[in-house]
N, C-alpha and C. Protein backbone atom coordinates (compact mmCIF):
# COMPACT_ATOMS: atom_id res chain seq x y z
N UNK A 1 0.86 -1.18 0.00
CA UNK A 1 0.00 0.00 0.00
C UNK A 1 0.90 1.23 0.00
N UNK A 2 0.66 1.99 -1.17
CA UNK A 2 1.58 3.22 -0.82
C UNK A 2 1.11 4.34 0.32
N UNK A 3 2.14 5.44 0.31
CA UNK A 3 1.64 6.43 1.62
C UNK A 3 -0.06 6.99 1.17
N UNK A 4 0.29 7.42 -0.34
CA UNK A 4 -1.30 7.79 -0.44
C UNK A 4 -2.31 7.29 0.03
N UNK A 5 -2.47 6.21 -0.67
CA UNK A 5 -3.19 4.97 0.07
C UNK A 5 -3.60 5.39 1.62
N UNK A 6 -2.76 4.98 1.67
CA UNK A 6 -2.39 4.89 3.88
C UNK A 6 -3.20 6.33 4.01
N UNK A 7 -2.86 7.68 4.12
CA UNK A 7 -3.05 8.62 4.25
C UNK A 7 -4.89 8.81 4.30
N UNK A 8 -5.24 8.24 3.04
CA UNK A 8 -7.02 8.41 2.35
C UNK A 8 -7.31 7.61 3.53
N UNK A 9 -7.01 6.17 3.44
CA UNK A 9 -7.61 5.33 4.64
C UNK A 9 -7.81 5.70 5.59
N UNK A 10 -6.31 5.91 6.41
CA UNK A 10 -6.51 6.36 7.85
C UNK A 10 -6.75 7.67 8.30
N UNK A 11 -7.16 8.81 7.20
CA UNK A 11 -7.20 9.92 7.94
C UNK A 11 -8.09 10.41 7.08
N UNK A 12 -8.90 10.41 5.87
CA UNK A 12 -9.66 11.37 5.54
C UNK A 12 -11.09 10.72 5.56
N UNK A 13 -10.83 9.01 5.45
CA UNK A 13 -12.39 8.25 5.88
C UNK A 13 -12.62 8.07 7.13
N UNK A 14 -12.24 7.89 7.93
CA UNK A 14 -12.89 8.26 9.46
C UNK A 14 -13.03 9.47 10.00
N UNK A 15 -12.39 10.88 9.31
CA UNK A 15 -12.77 12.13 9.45
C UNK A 15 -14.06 12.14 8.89
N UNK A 16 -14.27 11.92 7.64
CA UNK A 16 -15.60 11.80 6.80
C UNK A 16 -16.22 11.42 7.89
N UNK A 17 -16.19 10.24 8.59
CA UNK A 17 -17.33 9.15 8.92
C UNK A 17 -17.66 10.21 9.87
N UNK A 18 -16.71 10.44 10.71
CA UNK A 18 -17.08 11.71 12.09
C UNK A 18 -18.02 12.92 11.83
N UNK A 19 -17.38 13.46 10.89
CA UNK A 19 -17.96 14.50 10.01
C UNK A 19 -19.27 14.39 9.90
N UNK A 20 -20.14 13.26 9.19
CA UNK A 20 -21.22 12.65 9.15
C UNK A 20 -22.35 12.47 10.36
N UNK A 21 -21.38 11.75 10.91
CA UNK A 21 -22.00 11.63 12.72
C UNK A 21 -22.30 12.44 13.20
N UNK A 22 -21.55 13.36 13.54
CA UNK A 22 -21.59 14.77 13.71
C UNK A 22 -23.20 15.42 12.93
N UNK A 23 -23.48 15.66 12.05
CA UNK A 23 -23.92 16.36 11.22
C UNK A 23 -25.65 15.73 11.00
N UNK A 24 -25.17 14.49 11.34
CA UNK A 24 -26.77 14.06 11.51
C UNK A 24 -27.35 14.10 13.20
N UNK A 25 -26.59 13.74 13.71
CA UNK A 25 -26.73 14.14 15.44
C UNK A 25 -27.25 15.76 15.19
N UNK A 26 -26.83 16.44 14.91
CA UNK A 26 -27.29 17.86 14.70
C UNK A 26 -28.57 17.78 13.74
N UNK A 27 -28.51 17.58 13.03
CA UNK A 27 -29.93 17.75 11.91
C UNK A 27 -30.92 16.21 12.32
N UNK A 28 -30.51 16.00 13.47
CA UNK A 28 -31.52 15.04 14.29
C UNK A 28 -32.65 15.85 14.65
N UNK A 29 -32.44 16.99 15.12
CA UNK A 29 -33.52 17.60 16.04
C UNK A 29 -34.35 18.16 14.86
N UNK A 30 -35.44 18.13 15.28
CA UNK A 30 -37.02 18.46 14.31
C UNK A 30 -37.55 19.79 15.10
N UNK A 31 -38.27 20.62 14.30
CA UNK A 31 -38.96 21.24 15.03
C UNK A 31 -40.22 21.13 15.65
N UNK A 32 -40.56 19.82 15.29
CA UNK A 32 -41.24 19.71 16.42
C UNK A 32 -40.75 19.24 17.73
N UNK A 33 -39.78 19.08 17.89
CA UNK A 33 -38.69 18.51 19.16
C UNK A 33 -38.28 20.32 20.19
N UNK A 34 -39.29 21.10 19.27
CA UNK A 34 -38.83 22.62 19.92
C UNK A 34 -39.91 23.05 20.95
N UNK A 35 -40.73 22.56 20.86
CA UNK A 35 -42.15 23.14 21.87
C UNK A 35 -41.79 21.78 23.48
N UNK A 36 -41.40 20.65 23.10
CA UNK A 36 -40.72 19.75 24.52
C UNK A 36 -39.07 20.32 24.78
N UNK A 37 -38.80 20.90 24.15
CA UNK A 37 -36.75 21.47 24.68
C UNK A 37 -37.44 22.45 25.68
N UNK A 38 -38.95 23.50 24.75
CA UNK A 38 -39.27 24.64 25.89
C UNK A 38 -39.98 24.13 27.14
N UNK A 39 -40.67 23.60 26.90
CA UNK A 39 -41.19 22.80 28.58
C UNK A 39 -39.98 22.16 29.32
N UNK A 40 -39.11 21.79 29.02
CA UNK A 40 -38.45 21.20 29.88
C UNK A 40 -37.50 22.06 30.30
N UNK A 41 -37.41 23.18 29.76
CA UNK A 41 -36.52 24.40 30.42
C UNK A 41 -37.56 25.14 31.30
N UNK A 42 -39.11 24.89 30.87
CA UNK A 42 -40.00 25.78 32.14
C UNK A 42 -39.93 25.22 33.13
N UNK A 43 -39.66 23.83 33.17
CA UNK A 43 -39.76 22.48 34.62
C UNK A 43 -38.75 22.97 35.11
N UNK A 44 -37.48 23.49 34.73
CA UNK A 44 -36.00 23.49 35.07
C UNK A 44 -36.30 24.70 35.82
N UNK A 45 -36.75 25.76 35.79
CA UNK A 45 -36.43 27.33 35.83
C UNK A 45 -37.97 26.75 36.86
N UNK A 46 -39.15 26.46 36.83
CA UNK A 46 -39.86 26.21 38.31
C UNK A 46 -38.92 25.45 39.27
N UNK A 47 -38.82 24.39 38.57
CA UNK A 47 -38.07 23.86 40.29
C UNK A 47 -36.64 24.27 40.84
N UNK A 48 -36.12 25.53 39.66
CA UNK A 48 -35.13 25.83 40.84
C UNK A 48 -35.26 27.34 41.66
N UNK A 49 -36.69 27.30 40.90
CA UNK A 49 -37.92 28.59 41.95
C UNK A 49 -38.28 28.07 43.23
N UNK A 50 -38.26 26.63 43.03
CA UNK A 50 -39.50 25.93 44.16
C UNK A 50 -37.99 25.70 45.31
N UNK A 51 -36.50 25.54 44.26
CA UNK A 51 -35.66 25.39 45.60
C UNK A 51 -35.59 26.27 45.86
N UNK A 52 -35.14 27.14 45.89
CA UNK A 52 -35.14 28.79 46.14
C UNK A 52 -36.10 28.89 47.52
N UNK A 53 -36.90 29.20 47.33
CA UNK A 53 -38.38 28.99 47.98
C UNK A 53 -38.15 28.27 49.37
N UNK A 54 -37.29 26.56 49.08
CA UNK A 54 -37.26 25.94 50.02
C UNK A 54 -36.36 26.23 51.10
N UNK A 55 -35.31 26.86 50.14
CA UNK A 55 -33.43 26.94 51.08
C UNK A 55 -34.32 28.05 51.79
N UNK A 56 -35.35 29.36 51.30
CA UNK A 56 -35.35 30.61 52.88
C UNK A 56 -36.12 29.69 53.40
N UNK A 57 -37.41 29.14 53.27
CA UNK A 57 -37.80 28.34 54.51
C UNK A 57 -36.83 27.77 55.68
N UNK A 58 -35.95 26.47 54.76
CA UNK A 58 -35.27 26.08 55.91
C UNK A 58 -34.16 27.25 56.39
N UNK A 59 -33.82 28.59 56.24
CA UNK A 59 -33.24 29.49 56.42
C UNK A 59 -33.92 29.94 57.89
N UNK A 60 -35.39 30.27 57.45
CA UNK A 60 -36.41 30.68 58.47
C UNK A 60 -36.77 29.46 59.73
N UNK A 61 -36.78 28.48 59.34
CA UNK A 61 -36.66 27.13 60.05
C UNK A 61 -35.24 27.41 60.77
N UNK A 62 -34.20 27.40 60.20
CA UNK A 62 -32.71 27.52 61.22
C UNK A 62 -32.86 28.16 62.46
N UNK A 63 -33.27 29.50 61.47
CA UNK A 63 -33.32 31.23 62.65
C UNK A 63 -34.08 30.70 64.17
N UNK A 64 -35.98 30.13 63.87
CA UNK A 64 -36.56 30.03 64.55
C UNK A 64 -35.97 29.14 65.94
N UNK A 65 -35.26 27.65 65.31
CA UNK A 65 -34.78 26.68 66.19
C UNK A 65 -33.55 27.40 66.57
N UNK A 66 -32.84 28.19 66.59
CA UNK A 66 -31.57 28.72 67.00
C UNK A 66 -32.20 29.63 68.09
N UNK A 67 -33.33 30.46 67.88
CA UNK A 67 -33.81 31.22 68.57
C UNK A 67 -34.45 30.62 70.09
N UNK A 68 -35.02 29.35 69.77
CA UNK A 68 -35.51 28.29 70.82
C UNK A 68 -34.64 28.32 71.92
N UNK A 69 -33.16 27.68 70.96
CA UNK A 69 -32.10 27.16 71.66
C UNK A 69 -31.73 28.29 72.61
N UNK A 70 -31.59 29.10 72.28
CA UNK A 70 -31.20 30.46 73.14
C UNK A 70 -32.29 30.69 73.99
N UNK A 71 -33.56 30.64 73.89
CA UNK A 71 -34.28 30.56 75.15
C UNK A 71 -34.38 29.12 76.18
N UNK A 72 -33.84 28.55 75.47
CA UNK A 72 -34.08 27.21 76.76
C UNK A 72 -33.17 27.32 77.10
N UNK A 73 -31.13 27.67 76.79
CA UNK A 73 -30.18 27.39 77.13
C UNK A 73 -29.61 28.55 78.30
């Protein structure tokens, strides 16, 4: 096998093949695959409202039981 040879084989057909892979992985997504990407970024952006929400509770939960502690101690 000469270098040419060698060269096409091992380096410009498995770039191709990648290339390919690549390119359909991307032109995978449909637009209808665009109205479920947006709901699942509204689920994302509520529940890290709903943690939010939770961390001052248990914030307000800390304060209260710290406050206890200082009256019983």
């Amino acid at each position: 096998m000469s270098h040419g040879h060698f060269f096409l084989f091992w380096l410009i057909i498995p770039t191709l093949c990648v290339f390919l892979v690549f390119k359909l992985l991307r032109d995978r997504r449909r637009p209808e695959d665009e109205p479920q990407a947006t709901d699942e970024a509204r689920m994302i952006q509520e529940m890290y409202r709903s943690l939010s929400r939770m961390e001052e509770r248990i914030e307000v939960l800390e304060s209260l039981l710290a406050e206890e502690g200082r009256k019983d101690g």
